[in-house]
N, C-alpha and C. Protein backbone atom coordinates (compact mmCIF):
# COMPACT_ATOMS: atom_id res chain seq x y z
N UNK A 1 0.86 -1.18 0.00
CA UNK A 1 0.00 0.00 0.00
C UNK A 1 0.90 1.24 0.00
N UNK A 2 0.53 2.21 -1.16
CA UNK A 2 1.58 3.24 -0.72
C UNK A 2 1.13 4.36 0.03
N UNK A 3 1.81 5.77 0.52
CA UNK A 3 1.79 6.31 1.36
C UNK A 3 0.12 6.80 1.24
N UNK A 4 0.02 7.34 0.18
CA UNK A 4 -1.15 8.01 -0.52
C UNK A 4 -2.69 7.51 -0.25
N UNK A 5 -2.47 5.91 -0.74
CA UNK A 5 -3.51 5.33 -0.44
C UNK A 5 -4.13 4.97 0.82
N UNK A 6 -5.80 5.32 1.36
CA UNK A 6 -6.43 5.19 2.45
C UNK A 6 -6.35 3.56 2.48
N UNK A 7 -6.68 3.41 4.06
CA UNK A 7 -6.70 1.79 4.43
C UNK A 7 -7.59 1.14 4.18
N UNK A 8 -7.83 0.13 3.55
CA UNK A 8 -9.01 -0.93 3.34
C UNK A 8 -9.99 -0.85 4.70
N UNK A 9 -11.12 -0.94 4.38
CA UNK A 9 -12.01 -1.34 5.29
C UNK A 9 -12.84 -2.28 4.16
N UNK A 10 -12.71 -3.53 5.42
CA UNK A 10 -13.66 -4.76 4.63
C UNK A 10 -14.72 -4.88 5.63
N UNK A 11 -15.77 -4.52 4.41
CA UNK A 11 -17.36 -5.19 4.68
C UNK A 11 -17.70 -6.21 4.38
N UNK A 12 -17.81 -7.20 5.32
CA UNK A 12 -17.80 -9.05 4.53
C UNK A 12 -19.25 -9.22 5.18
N UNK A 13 -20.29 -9.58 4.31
CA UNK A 13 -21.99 -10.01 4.65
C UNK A 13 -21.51 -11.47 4.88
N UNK A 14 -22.69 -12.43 5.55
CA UNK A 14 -22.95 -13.58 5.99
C UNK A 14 -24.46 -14.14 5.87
N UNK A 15 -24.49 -14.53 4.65
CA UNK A 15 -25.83 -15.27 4.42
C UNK A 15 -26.35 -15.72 5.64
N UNK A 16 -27.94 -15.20 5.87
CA UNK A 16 -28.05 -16.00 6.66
C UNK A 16 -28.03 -17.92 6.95
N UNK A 17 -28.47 -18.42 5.98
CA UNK A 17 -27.84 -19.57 5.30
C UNK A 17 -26.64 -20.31 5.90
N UNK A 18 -25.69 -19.38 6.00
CA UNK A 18 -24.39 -19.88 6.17
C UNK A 18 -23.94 -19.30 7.74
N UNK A 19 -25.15 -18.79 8.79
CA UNK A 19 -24.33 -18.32 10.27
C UNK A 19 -23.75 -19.96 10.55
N UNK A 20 -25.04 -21.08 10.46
CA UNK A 20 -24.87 -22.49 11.28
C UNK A 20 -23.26 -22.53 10.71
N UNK A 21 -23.02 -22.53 9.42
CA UNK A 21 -21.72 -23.35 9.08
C UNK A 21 -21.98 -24.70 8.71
N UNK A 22 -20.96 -25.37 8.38
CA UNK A 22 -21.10 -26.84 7.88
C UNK A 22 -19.93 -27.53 8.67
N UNK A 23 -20.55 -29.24 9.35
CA UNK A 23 -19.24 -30.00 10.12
C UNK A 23 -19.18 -30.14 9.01
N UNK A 24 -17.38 -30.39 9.33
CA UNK A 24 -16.71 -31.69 8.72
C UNK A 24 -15.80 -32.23 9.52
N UNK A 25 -15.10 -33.36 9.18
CA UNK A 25 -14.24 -34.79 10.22
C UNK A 25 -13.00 -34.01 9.62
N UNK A 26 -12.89 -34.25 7.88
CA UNK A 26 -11.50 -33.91 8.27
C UNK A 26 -11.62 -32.95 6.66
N UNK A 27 -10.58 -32.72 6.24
CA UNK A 27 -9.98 -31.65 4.69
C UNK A 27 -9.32 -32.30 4.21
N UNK A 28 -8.91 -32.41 2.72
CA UNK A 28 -8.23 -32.64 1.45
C UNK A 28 -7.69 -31.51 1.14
N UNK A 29 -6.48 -31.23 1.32
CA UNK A 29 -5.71 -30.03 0.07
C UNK A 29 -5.07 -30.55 -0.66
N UNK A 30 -5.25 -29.47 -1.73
CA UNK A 30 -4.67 -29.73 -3.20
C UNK A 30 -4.98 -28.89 -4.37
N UNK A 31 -3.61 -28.44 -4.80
CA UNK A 31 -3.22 -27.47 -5.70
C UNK A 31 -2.98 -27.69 -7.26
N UNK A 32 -3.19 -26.60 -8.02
CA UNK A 32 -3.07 -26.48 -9.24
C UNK A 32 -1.76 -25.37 -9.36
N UNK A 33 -1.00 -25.00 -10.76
CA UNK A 33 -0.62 -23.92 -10.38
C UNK A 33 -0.98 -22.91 -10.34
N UNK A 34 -2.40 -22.74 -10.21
CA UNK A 34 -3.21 -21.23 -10.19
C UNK A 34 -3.83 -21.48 -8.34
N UNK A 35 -4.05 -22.24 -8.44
CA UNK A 35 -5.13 -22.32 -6.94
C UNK A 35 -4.56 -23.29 -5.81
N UNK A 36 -4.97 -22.99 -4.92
CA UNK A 36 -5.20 -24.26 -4.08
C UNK A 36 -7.06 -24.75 -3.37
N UNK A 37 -7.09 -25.46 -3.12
CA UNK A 37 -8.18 -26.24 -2.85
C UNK A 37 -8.72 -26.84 -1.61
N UNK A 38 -9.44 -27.02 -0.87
CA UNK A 38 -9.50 -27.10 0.12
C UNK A 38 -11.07 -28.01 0.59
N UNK A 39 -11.42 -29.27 0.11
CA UNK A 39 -12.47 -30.02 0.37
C UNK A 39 -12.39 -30.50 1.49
N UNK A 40 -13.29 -30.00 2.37
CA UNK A 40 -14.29 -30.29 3.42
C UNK A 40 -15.03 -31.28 3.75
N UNK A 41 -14.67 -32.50 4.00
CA UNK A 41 -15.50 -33.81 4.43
C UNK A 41 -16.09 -34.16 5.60
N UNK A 42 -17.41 -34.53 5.38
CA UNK A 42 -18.02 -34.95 6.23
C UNK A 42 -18.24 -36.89 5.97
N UNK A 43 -18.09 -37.47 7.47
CA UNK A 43 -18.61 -38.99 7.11
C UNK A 43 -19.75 -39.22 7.21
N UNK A 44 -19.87 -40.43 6.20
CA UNK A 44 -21.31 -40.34 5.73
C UNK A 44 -22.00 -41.85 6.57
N UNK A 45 -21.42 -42.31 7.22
CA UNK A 45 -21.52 -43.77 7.57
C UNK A 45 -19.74 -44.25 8.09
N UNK A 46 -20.39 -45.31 9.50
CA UNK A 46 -19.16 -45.54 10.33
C UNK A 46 -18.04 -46.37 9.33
N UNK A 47 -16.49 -45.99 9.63
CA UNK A 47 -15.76 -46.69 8.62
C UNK A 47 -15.94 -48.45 8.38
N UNK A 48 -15.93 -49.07 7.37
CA UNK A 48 -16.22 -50.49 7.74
C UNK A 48 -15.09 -51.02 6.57
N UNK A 49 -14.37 -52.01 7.29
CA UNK A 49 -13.57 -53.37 6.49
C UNK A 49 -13.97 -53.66 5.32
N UNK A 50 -13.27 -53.56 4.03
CA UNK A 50 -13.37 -54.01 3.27
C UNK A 50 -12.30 -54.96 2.49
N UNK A 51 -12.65 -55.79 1.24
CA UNK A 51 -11.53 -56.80 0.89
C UNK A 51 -11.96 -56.27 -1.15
N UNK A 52 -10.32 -55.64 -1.05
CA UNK A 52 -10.70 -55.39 -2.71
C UNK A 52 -10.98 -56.74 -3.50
N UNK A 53 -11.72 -56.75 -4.70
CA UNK A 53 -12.13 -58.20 -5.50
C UNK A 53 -11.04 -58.61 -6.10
N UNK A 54 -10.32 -57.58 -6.59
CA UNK A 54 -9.46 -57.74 -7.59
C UNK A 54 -7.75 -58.83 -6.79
N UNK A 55 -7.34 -57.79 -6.23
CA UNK A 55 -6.38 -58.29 -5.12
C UNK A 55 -6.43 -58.90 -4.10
N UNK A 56 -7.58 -58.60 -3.35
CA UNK A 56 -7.54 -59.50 -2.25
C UNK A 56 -7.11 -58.58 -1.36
N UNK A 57 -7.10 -57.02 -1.48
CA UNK A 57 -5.87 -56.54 -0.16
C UNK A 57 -7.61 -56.13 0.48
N UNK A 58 -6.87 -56.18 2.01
CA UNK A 58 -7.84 -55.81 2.77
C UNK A 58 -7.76 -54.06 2.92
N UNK A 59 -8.76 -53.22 3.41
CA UNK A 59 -8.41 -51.79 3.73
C UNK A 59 -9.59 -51.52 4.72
N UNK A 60 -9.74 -50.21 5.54
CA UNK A 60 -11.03 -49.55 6.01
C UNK A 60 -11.47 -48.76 5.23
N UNK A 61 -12.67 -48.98 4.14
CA UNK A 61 -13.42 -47.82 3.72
C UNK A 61 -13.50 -46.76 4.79
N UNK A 62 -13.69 -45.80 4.45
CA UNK A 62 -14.17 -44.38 5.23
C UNK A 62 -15.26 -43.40 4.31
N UNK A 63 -16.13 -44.09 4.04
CA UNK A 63 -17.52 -43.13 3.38
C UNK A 63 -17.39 -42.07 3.59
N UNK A 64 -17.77 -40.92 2.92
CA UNK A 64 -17.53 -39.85 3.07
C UNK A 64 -17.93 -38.57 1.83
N UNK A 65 -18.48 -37.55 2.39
CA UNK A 65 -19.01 -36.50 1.15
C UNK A 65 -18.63 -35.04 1.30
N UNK A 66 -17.92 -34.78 0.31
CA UNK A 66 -17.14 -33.26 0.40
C UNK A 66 -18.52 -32.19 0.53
N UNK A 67 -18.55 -31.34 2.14
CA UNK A 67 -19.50 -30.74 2.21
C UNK A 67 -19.35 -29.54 1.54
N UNK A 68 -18.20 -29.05 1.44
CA UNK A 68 -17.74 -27.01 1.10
C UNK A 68 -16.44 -27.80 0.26
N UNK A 69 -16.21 -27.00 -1.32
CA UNK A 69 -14.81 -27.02 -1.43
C UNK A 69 -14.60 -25.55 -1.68
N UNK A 70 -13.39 -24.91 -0.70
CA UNK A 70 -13.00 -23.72 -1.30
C UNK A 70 -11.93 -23.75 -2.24
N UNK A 71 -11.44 -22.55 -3.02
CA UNK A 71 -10.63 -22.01 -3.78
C UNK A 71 -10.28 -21.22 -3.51
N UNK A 72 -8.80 -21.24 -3.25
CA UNK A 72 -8.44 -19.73 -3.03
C UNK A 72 -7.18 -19.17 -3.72
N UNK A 73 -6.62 -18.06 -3.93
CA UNK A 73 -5.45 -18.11 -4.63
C UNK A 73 -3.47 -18.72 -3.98
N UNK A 74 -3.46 -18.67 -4.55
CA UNK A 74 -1.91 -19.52 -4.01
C UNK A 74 -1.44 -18.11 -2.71
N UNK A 75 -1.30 -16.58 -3.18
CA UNK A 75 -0.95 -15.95 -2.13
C UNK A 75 -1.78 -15.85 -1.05
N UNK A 76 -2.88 -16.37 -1.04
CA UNK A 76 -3.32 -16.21 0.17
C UNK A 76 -3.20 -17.07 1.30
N UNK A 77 -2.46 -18.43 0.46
CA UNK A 77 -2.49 -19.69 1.11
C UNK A 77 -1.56 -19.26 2.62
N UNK A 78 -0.40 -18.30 2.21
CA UNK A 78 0.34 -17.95 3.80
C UNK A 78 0.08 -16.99 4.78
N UNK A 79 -1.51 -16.33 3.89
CA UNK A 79 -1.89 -15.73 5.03
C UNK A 79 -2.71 -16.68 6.02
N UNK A 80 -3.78 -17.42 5.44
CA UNK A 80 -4.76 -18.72 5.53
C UNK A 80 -3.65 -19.29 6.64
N UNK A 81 -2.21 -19.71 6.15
CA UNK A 81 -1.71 -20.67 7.38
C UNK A 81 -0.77 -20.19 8.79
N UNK A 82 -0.44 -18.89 8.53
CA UNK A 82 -0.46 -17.88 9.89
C UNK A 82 -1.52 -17.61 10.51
N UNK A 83 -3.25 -17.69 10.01
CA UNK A 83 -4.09 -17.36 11.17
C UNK A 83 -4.67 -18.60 11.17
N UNK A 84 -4.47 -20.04 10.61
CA UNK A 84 -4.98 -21.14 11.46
C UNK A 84 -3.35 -21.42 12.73
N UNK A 85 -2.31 -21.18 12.46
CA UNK A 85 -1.18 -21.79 13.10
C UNK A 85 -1.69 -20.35 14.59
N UNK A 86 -1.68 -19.36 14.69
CA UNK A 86 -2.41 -18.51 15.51
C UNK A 86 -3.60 -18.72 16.35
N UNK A 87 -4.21 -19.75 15.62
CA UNK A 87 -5.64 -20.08 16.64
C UNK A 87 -5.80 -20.99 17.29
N UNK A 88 -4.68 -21.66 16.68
CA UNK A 88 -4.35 -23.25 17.34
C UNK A 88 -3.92 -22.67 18.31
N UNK A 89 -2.84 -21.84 18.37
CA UNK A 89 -1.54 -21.75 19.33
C UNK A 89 -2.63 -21.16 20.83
N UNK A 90 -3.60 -20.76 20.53
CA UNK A 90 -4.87 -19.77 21.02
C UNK A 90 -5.27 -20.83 22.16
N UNK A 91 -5.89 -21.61 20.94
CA UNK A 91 -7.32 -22.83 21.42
C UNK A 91 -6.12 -24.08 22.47
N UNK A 92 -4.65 -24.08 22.35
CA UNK A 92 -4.21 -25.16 23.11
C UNK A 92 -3.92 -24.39 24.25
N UNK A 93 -3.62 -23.02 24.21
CA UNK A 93 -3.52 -22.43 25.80
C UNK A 93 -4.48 -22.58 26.29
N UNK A 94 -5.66 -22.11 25.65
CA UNK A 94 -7.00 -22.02 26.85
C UNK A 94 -7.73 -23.26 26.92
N UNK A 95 -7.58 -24.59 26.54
CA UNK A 95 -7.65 -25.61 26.52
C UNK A 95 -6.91 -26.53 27.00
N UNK A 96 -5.79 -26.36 26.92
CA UNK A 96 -4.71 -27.32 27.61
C UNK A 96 -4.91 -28.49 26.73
N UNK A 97 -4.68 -28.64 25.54
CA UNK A 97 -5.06 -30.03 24.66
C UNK A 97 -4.02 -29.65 23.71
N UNK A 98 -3.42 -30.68 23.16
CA UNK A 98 -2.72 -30.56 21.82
C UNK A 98 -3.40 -31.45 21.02
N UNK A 99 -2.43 -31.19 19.91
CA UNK A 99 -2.94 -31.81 18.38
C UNK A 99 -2.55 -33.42 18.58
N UNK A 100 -3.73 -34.52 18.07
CA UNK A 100 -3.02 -36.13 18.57
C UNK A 100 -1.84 -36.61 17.94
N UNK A 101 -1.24 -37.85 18.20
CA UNK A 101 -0.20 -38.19 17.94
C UNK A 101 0.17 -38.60 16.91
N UNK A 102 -0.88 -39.14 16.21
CA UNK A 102 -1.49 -39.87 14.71
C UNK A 102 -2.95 -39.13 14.51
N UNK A 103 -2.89 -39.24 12.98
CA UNK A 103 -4.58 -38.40 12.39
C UNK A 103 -5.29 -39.69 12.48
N UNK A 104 -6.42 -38.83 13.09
CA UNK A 104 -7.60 -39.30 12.94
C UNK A 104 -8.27 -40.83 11.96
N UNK A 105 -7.83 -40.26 11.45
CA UNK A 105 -8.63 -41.43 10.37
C UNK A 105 -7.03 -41.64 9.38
N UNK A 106 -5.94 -41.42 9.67
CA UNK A 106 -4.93 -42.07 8.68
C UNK A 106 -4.50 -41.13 7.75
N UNK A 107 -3.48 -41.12 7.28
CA UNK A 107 -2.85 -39.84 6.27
C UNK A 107 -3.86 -40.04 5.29
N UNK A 108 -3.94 -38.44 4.67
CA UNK A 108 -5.28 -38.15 4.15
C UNK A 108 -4.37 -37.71 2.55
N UNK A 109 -4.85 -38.22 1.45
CA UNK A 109 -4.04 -37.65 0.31
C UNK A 109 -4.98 -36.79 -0.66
């Protein structure tokens, strides 16, 4: 911003629609070289054992339906990860909880 120019003031509306928000369990990221991406999953049904036909390998399905995917541009991605790394740092003081030892449901690709 140079000297000249007045400071942004952002007016951001909120559908009413959208105060609740949407759960989700866990996120998918993933980039293009224009964007990055950010799908929002919710499970749709408890994980259950399965045996592929083909191979024979066993795995845990994890059902599941992308509730929100955002888009956002690549520079914003380090603002996006200074104010989640900020809220964490927030939510484990006044909580006394950290992040677990292993994810949730298994590395997510």
């Amino acid at each position: 911003m140079s000297e000249n120019e007045p400071p942004r003031t952002f007016k951001i509306d909120l559908p009413p629609t959208a105060v609740a928000g949407l759960f989700a369990d866990f996120a998918s990221v993933w980039h293009t070289p224009n964007v990055f991406v950010m799908d929002f999953v919710a499970l749709t049904q408890p994980p259950q054992p399965t045996v592929d036909p083909e191979s024979g390998a066993e795995s845990i399905l994890v059902p599941g339906q992308v509730v929100s995917r955002i888009r956002i541009p690549p520079e914003q991605v380090f603002e996006l990860a200074k104010a989640l790394a900020q809220q964490l740092e927030a939510w484990e003081r006044e909580t006394g909880k950290k992040a677990p030892e292993k994810p949730l449901f298994g590395e997510i690709i």
